[in-house]
N, C-alpha and C. Protein backbone atom coordinates (compact mmCIF):
# COMPACT_ATOMS: atom_id res chain seq x y z
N UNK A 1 0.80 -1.17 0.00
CA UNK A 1 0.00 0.00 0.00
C UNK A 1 0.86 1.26 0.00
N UNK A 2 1.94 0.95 0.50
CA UNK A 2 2.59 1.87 0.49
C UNK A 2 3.34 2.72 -0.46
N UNK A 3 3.60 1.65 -1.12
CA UNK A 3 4.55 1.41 -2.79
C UNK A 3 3.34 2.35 -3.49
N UNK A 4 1.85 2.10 -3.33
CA UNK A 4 1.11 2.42 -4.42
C UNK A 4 0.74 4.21 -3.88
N UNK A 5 0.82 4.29 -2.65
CA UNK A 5 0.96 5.82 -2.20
C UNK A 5 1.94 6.69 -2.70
N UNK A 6 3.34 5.85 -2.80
CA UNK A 6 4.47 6.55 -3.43
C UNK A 6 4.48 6.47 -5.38
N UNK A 7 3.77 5.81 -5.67
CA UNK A 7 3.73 5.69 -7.02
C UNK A 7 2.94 6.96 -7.15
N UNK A 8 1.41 6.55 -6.33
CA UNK A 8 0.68 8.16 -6.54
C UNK A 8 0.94 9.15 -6.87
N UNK A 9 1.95 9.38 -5.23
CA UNK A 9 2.84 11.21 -5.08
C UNK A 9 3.89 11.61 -6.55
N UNK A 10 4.59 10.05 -6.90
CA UNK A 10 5.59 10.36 -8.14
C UNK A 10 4.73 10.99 -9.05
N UNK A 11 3.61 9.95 -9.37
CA UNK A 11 2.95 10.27 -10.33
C UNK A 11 2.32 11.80 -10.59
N UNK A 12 1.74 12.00 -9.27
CA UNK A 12 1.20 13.81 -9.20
C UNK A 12 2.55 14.57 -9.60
N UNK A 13 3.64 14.12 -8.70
CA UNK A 13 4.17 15.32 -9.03
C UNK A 13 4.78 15.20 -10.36
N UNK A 14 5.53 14.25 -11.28
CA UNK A 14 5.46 14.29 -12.47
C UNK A 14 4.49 14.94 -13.56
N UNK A 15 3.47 14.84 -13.05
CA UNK A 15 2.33 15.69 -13.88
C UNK A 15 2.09 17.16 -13.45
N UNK A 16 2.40 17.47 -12.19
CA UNK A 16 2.18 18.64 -11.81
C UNK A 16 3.51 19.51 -12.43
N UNK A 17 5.12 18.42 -12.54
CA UNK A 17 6.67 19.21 -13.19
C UNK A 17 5.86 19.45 -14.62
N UNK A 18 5.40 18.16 -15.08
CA UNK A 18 5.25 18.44 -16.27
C UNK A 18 4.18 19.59 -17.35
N UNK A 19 3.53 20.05 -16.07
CA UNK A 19 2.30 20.72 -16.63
C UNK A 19 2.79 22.21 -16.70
N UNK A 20 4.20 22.36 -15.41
CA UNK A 20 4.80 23.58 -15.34
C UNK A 20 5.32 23.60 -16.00
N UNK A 21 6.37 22.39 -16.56
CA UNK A 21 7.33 22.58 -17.94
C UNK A 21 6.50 23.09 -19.15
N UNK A 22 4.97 22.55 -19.62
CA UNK A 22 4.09 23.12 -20.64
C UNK A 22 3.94 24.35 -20.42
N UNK A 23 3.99 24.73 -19.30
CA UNK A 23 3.10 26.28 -19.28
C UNK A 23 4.67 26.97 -19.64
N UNK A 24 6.26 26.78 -19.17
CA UNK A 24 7.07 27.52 -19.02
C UNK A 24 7.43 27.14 -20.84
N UNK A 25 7.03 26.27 -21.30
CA UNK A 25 7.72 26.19 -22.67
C UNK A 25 6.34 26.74 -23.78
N UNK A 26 5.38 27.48 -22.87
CA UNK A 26 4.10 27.39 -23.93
C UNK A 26 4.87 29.35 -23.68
N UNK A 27 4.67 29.50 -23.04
CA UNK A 27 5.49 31.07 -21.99
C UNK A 27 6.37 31.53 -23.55
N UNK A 28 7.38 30.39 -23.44
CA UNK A 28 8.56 30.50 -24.26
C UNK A 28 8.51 30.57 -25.42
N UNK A 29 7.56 29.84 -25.96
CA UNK A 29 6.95 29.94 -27.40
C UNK A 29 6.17 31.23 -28.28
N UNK A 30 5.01 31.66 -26.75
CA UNK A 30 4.86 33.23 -26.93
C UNK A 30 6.05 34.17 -27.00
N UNK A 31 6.70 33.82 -26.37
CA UNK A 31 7.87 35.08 -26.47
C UNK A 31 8.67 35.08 -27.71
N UNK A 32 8.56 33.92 -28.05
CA UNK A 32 9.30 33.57 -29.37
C UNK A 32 8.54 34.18 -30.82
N UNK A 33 7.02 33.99 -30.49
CA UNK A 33 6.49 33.96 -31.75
C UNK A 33 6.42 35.41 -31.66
N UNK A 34 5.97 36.36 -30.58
CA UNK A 34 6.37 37.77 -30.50
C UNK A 34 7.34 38.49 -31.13
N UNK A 35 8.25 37.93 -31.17
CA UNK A 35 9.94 38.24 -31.51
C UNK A 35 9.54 38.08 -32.80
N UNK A 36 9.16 36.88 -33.20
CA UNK A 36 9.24 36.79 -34.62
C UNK A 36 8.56 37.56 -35.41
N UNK A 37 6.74 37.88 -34.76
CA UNK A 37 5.87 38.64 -35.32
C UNK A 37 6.52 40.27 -35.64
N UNK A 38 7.55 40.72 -33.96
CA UNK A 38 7.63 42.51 -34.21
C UNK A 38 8.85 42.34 -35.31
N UNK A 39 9.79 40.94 -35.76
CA UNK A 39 10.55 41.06 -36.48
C UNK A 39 10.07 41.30 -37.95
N UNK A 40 8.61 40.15 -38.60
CA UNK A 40 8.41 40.38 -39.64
C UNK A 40 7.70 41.81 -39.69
N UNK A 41 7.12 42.46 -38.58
CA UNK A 41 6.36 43.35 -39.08
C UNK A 41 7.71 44.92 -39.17
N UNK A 42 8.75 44.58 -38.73
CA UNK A 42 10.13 45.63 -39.10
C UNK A 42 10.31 45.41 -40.80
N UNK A 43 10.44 43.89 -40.77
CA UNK A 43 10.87 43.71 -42.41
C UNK A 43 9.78 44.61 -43.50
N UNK A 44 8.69 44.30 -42.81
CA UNK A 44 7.35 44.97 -43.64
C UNK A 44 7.78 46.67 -44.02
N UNK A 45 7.99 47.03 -42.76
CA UNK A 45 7.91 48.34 -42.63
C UNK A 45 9.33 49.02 -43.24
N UNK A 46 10.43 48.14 -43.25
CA UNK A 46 11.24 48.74 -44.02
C UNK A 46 11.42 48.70 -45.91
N UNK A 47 10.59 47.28 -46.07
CA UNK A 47 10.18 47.15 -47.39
C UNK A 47 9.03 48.19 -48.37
N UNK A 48 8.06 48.27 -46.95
CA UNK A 48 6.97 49.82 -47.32
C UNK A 48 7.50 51.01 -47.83
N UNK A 49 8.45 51.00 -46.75
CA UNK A 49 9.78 52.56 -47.06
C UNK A 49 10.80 53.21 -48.30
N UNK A 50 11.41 51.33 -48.46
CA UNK A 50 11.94 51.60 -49.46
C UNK A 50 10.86 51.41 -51.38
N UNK A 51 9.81 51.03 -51.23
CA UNK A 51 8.73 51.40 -52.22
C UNK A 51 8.32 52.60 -52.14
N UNK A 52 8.01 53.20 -51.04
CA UNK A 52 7.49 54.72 -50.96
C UNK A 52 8.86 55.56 -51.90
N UNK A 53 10.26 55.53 -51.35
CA UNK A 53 11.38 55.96 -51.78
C UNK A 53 11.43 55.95 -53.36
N UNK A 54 11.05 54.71 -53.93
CA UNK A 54 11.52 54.32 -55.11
C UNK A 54 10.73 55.23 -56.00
N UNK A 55 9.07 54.68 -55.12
CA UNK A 55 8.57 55.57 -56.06
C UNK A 55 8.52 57.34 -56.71
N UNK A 56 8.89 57.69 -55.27
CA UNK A 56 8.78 58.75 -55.29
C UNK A 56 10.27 59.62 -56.26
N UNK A 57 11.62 58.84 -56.39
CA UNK A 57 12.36 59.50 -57.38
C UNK A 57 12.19 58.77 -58.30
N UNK A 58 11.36 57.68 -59.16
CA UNK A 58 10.47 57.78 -60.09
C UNK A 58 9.47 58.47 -60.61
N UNK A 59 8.76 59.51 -59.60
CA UNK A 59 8.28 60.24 -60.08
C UNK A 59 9.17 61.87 -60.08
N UNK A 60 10.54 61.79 -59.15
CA UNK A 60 10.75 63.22 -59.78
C UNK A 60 11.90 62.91 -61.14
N UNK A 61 12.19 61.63 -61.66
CA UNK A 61 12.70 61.77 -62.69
C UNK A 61 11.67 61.90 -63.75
N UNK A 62 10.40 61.43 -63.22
CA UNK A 62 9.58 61.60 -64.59
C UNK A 62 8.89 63.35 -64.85
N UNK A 63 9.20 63.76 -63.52
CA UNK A 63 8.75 65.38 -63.77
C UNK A 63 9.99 65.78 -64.49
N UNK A 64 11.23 65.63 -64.07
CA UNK A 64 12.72 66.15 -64.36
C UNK A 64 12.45 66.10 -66.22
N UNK A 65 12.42 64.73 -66.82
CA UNK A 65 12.27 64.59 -67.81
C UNK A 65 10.68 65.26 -68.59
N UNK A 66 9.78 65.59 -68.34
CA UNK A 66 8.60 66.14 -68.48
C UNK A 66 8.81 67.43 -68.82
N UNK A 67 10.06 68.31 -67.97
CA UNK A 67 10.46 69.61 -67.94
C UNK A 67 11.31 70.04 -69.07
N UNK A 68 11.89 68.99 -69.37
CA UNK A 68 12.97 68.82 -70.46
C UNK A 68 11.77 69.05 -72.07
N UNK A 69 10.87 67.92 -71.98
CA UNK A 69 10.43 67.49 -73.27
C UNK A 69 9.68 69.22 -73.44
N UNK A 70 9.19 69.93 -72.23
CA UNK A 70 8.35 71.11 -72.40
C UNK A 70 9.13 72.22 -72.80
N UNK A 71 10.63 72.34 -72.14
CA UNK A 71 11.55 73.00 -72.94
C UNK A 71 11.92 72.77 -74.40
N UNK A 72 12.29 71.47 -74.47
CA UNK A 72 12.62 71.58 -76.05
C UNK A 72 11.49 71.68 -77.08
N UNK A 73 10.14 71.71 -76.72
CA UNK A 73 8.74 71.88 -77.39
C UNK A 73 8.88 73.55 -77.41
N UNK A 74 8.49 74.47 -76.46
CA UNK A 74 9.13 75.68 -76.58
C UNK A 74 10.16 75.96 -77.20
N UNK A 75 10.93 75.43 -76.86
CA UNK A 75 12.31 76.02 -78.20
C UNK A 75 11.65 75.94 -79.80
N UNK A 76 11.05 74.71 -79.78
CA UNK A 76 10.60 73.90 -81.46
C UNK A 76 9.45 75.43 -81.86
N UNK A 77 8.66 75.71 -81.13
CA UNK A 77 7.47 76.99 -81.29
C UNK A 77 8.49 78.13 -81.48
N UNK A 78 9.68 78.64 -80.45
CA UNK A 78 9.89 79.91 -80.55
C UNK A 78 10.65 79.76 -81.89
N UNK A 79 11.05 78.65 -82.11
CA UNK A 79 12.03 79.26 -84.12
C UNK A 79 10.82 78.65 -84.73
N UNK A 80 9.74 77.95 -84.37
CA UNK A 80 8.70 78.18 -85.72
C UNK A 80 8.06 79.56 -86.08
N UNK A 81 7.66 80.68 -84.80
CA UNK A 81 7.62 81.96 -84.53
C UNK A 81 8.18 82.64 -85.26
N UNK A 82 9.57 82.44 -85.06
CA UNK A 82 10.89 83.23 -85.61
C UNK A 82 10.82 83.23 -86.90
N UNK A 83 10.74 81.73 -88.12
CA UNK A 83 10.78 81.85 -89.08
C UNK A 83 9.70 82.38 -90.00
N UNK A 84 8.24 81.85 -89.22
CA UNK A 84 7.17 82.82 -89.51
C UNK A 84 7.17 83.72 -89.97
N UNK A 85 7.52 85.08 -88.63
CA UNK A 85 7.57 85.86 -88.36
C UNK A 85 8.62 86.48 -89.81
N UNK A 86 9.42 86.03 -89.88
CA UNK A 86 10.21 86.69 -90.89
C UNK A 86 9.90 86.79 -92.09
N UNK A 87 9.22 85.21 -92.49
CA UNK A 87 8.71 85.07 -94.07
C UNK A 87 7.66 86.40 -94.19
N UNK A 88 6.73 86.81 -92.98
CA UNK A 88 5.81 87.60 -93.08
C UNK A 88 6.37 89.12 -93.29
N UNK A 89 7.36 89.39 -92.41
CA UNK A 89 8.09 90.42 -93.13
C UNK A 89 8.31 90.94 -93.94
N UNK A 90 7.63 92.44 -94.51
CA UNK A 90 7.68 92.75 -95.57
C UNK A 90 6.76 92.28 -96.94
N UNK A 91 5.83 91.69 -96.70
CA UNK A 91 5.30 90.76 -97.46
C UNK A 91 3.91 90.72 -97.76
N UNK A 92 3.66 91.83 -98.31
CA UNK A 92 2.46 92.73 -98.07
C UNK A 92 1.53 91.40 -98.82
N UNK A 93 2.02 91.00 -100.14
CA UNK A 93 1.17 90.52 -101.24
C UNK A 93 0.55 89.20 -100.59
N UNK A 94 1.57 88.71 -99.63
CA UNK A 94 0.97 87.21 -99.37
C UNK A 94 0.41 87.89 -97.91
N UNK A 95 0.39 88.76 -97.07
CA UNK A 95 -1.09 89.26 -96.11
C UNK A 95 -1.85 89.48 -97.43
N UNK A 96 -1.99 90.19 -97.65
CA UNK A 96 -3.43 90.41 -98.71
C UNK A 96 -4.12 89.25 -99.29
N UNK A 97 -3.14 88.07 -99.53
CA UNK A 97 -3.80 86.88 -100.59
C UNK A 97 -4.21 86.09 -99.69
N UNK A 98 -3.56 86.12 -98.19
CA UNK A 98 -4.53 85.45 -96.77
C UNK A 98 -5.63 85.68 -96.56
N UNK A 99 -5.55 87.53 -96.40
CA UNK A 99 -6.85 87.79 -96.03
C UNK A 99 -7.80 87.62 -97.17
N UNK A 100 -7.60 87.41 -98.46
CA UNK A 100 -8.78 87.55 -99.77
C UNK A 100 -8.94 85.64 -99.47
N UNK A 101 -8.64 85.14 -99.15
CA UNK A 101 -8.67 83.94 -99.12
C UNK A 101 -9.32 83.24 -97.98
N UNK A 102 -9.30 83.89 -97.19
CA UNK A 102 -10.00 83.49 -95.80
C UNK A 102 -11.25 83.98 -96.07
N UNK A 103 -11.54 85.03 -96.34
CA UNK A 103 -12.81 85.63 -97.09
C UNK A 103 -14.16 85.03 -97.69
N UNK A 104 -12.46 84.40 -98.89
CA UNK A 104 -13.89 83.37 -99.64
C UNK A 104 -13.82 82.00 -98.87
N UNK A 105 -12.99 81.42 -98.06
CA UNK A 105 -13.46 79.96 -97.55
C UNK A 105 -14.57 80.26 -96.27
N UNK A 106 -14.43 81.48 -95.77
CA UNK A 106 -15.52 81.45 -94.46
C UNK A 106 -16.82 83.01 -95.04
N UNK A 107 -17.44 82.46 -96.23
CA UNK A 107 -18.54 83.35 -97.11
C UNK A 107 -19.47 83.73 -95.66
N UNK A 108 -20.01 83.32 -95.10
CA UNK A 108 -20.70 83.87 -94.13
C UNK A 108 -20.13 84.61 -92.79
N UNK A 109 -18.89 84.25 -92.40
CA UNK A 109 -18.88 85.29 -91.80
C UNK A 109 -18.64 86.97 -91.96
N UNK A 110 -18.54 87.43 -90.81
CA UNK A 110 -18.88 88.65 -90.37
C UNK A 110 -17.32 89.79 -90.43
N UNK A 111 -17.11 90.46 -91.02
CA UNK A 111 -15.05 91.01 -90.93
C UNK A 111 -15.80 92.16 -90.92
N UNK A 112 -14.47 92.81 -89.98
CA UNK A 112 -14.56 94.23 -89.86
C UNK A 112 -13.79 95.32 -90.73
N UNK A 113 -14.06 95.74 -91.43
CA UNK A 113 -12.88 96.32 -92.81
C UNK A 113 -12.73 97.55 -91.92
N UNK A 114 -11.68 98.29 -91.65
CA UNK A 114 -11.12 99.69 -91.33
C UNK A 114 -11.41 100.85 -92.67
N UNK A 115 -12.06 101.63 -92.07
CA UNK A 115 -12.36 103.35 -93.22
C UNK A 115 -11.93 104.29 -92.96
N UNK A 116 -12.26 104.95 -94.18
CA UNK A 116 -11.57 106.45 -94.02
C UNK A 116 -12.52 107.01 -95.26
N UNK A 117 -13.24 107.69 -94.83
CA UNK A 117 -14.31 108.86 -96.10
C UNK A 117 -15.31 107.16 -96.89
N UNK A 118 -15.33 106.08 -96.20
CA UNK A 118 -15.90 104.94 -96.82
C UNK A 118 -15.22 103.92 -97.85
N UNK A 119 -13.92 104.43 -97.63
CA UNK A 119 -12.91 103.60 -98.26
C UNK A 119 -12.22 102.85 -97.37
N UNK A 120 -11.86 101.46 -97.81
CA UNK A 120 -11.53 101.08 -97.06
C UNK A 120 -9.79 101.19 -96.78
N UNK A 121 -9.33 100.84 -95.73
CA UNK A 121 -8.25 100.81 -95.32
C UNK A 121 -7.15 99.80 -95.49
N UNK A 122 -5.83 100.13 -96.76
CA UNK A 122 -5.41 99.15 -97.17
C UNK A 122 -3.66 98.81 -96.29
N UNK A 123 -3.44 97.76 -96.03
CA UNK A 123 -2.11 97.84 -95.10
C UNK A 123 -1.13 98.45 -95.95
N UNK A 124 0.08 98.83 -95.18
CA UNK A 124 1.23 99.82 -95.86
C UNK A 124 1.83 98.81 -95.65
C-alpha cells in the first residue's frame, strides 16, 4: 500500500513538473512567436519605405524629364515663330492673298474692314 501511495505522489508530481514545464515552454513559445511577429512586421515596414522611396524619385525623374520634353517643345514653337515671323516680313502681297482667301473659304462670316471717307483701309 505503500509502494502504491508513493507511485501516486511520483505520479502527481510528475504531472504537476510536467504541466509547469508546458506552461514555461508554452510562456517561451509566446515570447518567441512575439519576436518573430515585431521582427516580420520591421521587415514589412522597411520594405513599405523603401517602395514609398523608389517611387517617389520615379516620379521626380519623370517630372525632371517632363520639364525637359516642355523646354525643347518651346524652343521647337519659338524658331517656328521666328521663321514665320520673318517670311511675313515685308510681305504685303501674301497678307493680302490670306486675307482675300480666308474671305472666300468662311462666305458667311462677319469682318470688320477699317475706313476712311468709306474707303476702305489698305495695309502699308
Amino acid at each position: 500500500m505503500k509502494t502504491i501511495k508513493i507511485g501516486i505522489i511520483l505520479i502527481a508530481v510528475n504531472v504537476l513538473t510536467g504541466c509547469s514545464a508546458c506552461r514555461d515552454y508554452h510562456r517561451q513559445q509566446d515570447m518567441l512567436d512575439a519576436e518573430y511577429k515585431g521582427k516580420g512586421e520591421l521587415l514589412q515596414a522597411e520594405s513599405n519605405k523603401k517602395v514609398i522611396v523608389e517611387t517617389a524619385k520615379a516620379n521626380l525623374e519623370a517630372a525632371k524629364m517632363n520639364a525637359e520634353a516642355d523646354i525643347i517643345r518651346a524652343k521647337g514653337v519659338a524658331e517656328s515663330n521666328k521663321i514665320i515671323g520673318s517670311s511675313l516680313e515685308n510681305n504685303r502681297a501674301y497678307l493680302e492673298w490670306l486675307w482675300i482667301d480666308n474671305i472666300e473659304k468662311n462666305p458667311n462670316a462677319v469682318y470688320y474692314i477699317p475706313t476712311e471717307n468709306k474707303m476702305p483701309l489698305m495695309l502699308k
